[in-house]
Protein backbone atom coordinates (compact mmCIF):
# COMPACT_ATOMS: atom_id res chain seq x y z
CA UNK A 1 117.86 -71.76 50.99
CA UNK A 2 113.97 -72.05 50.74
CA UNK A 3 112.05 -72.51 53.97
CA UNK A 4 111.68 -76.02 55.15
CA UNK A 5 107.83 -76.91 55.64
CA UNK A 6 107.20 -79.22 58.36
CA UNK A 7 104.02 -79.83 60.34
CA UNK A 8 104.21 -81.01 63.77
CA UNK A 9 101.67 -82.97 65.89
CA UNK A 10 100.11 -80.34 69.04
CA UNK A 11 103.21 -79.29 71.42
CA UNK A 12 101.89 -78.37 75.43
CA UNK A 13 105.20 -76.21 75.14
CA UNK A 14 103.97 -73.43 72.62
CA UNK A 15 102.11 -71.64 74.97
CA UNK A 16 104.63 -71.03 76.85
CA UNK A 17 106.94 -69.88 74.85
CA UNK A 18 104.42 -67.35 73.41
CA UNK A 19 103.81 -66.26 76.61
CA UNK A 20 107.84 -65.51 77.06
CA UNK A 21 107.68 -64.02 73.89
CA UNK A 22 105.01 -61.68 74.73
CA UNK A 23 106.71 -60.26 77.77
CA UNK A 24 109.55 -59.21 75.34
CA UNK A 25 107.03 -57.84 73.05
CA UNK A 26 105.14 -55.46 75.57
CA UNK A 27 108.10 -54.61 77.41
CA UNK A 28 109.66 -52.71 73.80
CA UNK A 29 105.68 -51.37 73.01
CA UNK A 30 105.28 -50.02 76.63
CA UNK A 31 102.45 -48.14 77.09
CA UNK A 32 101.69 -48.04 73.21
CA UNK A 33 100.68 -52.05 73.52
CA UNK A 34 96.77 -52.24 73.97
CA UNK A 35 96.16 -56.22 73.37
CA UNK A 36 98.32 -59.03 72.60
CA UNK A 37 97.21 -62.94 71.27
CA UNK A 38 98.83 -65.60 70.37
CA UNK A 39 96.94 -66.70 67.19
CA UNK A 40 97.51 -69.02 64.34
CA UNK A 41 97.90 -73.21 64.52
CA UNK A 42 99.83 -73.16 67.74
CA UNK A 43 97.53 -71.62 69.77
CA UNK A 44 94.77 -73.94 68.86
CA UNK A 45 95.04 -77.31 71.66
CA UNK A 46 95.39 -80.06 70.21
CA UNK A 47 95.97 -79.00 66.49
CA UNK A 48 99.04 -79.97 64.19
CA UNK A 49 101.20 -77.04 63.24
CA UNK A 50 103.90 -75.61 61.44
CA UNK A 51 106.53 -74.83 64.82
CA UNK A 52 105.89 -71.44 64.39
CA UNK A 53 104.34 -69.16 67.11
CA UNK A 54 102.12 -66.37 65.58
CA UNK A 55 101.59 -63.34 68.19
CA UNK A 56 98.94 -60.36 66.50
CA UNK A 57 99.20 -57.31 68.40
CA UNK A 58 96.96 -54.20 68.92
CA UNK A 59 98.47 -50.77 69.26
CA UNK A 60 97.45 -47.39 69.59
CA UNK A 61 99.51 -46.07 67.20
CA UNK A 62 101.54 -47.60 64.51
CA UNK A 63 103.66 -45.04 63.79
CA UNK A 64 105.33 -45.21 67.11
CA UNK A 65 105.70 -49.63 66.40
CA UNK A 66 108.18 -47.84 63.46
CA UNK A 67 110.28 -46.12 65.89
CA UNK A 68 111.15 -49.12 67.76
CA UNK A 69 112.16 -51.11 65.02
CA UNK A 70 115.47 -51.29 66.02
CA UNK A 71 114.99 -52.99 69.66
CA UNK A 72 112.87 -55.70 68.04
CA UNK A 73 115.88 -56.18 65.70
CA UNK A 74 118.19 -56.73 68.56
CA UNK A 75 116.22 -59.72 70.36
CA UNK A 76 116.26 -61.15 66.31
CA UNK A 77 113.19 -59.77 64.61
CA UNK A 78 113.65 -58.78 61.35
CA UNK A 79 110.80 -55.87 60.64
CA UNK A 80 109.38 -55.96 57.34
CA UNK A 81 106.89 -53.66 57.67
CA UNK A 82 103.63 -53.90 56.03
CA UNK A 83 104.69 -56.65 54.05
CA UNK A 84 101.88 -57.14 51.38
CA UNK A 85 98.65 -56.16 54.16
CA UNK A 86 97.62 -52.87 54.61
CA UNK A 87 97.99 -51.55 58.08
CA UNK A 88 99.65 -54.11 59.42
CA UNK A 89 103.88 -54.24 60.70
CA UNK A 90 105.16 -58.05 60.20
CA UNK A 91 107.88 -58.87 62.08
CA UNK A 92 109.78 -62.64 61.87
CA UNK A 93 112.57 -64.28 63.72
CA UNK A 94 114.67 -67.30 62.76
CA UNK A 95 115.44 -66.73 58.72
CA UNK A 96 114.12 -69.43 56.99
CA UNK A 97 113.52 -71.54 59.63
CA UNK A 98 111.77 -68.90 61.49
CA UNK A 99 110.06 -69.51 64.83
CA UNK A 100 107.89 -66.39 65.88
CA UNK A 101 105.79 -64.48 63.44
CA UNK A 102 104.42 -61.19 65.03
CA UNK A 103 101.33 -59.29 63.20
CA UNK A 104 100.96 -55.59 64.72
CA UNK A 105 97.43 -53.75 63.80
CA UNK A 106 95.91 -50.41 65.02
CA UNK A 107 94.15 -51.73 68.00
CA UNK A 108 90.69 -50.84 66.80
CA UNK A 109 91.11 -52.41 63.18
CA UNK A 110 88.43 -54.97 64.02
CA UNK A 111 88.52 -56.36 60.35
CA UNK A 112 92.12 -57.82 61.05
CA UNK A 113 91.74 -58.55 64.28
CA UNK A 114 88.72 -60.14 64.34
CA UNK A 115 89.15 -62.06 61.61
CA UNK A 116 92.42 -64.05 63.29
CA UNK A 117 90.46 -64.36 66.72
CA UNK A 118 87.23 -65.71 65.08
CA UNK A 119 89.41 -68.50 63.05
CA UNK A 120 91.42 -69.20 66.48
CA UNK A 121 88.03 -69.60 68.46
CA UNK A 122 86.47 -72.11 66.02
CA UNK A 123 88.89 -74.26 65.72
CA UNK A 124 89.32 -74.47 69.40
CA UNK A 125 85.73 -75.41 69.52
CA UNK A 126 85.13 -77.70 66.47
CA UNK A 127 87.23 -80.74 66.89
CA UNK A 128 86.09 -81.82 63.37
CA UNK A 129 87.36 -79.50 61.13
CA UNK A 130 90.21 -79.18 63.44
CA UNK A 131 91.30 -82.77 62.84
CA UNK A 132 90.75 -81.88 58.78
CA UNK A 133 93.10 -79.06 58.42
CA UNK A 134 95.57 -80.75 60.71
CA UNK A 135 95.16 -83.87 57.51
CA UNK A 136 95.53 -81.49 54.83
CA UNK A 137 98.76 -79.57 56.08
CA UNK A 138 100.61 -82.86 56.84
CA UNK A 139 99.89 -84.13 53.53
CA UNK A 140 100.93 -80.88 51.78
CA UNK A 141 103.81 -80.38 53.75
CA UNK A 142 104.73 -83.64 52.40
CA UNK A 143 103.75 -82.62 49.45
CA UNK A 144 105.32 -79.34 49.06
CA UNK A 145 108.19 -79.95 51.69
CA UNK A 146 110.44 -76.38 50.08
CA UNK A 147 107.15 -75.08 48.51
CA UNK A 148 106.09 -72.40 50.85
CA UNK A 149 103.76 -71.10 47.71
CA UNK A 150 102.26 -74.76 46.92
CA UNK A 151 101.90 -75.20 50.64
CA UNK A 152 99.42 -71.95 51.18
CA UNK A 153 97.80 -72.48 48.03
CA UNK A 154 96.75 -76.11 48.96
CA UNK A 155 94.91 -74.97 52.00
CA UNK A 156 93.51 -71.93 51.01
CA UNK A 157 90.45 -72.79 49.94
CA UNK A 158 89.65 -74.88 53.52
CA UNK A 159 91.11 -71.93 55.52
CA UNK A 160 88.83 -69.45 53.12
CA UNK A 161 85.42 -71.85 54.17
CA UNK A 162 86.93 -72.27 58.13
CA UNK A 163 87.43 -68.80 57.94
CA UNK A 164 83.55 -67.55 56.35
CA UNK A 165 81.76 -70.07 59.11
CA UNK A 166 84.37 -68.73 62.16
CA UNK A 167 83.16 -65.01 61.03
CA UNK A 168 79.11 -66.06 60.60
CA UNK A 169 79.63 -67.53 64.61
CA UNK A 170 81.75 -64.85 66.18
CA UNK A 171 80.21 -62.73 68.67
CA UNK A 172 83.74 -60.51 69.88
CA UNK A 173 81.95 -58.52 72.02
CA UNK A 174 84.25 -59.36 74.74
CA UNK A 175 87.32 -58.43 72.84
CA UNK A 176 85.93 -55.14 71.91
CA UNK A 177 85.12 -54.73 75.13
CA UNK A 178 88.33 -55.30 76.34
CA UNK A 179 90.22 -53.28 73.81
CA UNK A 180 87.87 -50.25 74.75
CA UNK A 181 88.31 -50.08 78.29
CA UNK A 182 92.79 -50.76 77.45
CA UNK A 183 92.65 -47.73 75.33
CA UNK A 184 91.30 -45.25 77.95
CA UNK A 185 93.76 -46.89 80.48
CA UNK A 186 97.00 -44.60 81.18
CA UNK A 187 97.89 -44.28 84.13
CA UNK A 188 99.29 -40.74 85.11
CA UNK A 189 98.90 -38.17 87.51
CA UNK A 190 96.70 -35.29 87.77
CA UNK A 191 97.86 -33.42 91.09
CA UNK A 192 100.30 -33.95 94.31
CA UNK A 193 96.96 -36.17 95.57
CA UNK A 194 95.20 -37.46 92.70
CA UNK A 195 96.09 -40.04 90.18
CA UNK A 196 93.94 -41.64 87.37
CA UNK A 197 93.98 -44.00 84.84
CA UNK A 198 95.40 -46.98 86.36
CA UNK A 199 92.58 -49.10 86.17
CA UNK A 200 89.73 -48.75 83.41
CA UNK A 201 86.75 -50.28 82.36
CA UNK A 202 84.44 -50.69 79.42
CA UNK A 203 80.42 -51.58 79.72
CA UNK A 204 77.70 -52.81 76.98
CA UNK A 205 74.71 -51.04 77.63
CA UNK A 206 71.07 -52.94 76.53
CA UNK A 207 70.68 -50.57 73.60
CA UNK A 208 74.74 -51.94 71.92
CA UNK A 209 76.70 -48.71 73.07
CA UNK A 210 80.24 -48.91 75.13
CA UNK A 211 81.01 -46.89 77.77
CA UNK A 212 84.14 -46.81 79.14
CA UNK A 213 85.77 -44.97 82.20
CA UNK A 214 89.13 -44.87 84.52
CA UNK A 215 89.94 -45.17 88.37
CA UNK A 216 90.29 -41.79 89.92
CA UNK A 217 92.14 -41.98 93.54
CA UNK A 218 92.41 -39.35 95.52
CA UNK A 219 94.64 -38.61 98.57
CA UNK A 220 91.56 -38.17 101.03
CA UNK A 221 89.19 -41.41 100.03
CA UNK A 222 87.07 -39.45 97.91
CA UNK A 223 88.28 -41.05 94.58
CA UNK A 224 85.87 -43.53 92.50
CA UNK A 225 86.42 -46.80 90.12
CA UNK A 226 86.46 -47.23 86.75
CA UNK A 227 83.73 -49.42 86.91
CA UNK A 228 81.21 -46.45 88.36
CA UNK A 229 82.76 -43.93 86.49
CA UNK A 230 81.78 -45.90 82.98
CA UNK A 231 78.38 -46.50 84.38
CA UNK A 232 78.10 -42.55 85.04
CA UNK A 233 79.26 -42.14 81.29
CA UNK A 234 76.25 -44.50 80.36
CA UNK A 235 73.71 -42.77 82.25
CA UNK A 236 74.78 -39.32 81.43
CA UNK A 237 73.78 -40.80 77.62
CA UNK A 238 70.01 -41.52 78.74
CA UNK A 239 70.96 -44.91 79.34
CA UNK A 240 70.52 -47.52 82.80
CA UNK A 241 70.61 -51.27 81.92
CA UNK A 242 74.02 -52.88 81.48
CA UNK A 243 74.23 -56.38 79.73
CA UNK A 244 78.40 -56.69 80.30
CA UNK A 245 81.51 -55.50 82.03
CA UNK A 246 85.07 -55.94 82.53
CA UNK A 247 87.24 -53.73 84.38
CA UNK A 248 90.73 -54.36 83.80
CA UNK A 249 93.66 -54.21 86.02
CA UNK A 250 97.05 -52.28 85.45
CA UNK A 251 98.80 -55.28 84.64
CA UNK A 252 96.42 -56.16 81.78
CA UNK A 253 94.05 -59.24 83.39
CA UNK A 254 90.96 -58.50 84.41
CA UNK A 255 89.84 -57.45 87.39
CA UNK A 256 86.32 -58.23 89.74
CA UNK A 257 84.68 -55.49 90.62
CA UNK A 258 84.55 -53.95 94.60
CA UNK A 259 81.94 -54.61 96.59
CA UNK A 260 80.90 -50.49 96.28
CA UNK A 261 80.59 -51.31 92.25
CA UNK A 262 78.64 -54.38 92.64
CA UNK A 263 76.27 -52.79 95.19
CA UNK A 264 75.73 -49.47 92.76
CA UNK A 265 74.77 -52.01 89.74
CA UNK A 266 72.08 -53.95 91.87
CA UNK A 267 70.32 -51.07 92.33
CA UNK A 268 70.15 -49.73 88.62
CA UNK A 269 67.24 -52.28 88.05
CA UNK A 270 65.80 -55.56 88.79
CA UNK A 271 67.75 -57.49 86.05
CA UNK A 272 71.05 -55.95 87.38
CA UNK A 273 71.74 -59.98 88.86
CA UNK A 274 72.26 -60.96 85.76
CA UNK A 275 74.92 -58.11 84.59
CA UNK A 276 77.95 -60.33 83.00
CA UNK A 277 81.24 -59.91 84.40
CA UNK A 278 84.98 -60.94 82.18
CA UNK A 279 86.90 -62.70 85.28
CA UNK A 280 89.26 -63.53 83.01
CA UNK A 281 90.24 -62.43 79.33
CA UNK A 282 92.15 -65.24 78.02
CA UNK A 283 89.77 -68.01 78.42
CA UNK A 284 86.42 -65.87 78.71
CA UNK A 285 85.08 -67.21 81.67
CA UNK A 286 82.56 -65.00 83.02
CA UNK A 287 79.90 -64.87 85.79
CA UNK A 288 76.96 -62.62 86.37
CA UNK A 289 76.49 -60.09 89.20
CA UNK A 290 73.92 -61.95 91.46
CA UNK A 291 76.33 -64.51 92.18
CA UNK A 292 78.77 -61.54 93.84
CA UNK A 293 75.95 -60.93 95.70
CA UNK A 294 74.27 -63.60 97.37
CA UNK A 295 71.06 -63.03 99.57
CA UNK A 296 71.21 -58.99 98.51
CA UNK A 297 69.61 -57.02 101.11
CA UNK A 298 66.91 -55.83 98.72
CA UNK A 299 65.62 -58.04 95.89
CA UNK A 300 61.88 -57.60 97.36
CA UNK A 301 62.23 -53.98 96.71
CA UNK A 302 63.88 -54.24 93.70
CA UNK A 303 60.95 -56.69 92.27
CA UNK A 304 63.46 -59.29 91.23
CA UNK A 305 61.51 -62.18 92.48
CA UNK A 306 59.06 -61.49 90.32
């Protein structure tokens, strides 16, 4: 039987159940699992869809996705592999009325990823092309109701111009932040009193490089974060001025930095106030430094009321 194409109006639930879905998903990658989004129609607000929830995710290895092909099988995955993309493991549940679509990439294959997270972002943000491709799938799925191949075809040349203007707009350095500082994170440890890894960070310095670096605790208080340890990385490369950071957490989110971390970047220089921080990954809000540190002790020094 050939898949039935229908396109619903926006659903609050599909979040959600991309969220549950991801918990199943990282809990079978473990520590392989660098990044996980949920991409494609559904996660756009507001946005008519196709029920299906599309989940891209970034690993360090692919090799070891293969290995676990099996336990995706048993919560109803079939794995097909690379299935016609280079690089990539597809993965789809629910036959031909499938419900969850899962795209696995190397996490630094920025061509792939990039691509799905720039289209995601701009139709978020532009409400008029938004309301145009949710137009033109209803009327093809009308069209093409058992035509999978008429369906694609019929919007491919919107998605292709969507997809060109999404890529000419997207910046990404937040994601590539993000998937820097996740790669370096592994938590283990080194000794009976010191453990590293369990929190990392990534920075953008002024001249475009990323630095990244991992917590070190010790058993006597002499350990240091991943935020300063990144920041030593940058400086032992002739560098001082950082534009961004995020330091994230051992359960993925990120993380503000401690008040030792924001003290060492006000002193680096007198534009360290406005130093961006990730507070949070999924919707990119961000603040910058100075407002961590309100009245600092030594802006006059400093010369940042200048």
């Amino acid at each position: 039987m050939s898949q039935h194409i229908t396109v619903v109006n926006y659903d609050p639930e599909w979040p959600s159940k991309y969220v549950q879905e991801r918990d199943y998903i990282t809990e079978i990658l473990k520590d392989n699992c660098i990044s996980v989004y949920h991409i494609g129609s559904t996660s756009v607000p507001g946005l008519a869809a196709k029920p299906i929830i599309d989940i891209m995710v970034g690993v360090r290895s692919l090799e070891r996705v293969d290995t676990v092909a099996e336990k995706f099988s048993d919560i109803g995955y079939e794995y097909l592999g690379e299935f016609g993309i280079a690089g990539r493991r597809y993965l789809r549940k629910g036959g031909d009325e499938r419900t969850h679509q899962i795209h696995i990439f190397q996490a630094d294959d920025w061509n792939n990823i990039g691509r799905h997270l720039a289209f995601r972002d701009y139709m978020r943000t532009h409400e008029k092309e938004r309301n145009q491709y949710a137009k033109i799938k209803k009327d093809l799925a009308q069209k093409f109701p058992y035509d999978i191949d008429g369906y694609c075809d019929g919007k491919e040349n919107f998605v292709r111009e969507m997809e060109n203007c999404a890529l000419a707009q997207y910046d990404g350095t937040w994601d590539k932040l993000y998937i820097a500082a996740r790669k370096v994170q592994n938590e283990r440890k080194l000794s009976p009193l010191i453990e590293a890894g369990g929190v990392s960070a990534a920075i953008l310095s002024a001249k475009g490089n990323i630095y990244t670096g991992v917590c070190i605790d010790t058993a006597c208080s002499l350990g240091i974060c991943a935020e300063r340890n990144a920041i030593a990385n940058m400086i032992t490369n002739g560098e001082s001025q950082i534009i961004k950071i995020v330091a994230v957490m051992a359960d993925g989110k990120a993380g503000m930095p401690c008040g030792a971390c924001r003290e060492f970047m006000m002193q680096l220089n007198k534009t360290a106030g406005e130093i961006e921080i990730l507070c949070d990954y999924e919707t990119k809000k961000v603040i910058h430094l100075k407002s961590l540190t309100p009245e600092w002790w030594s802006t006059d020094q400093m010369g940042m009321n200048e």
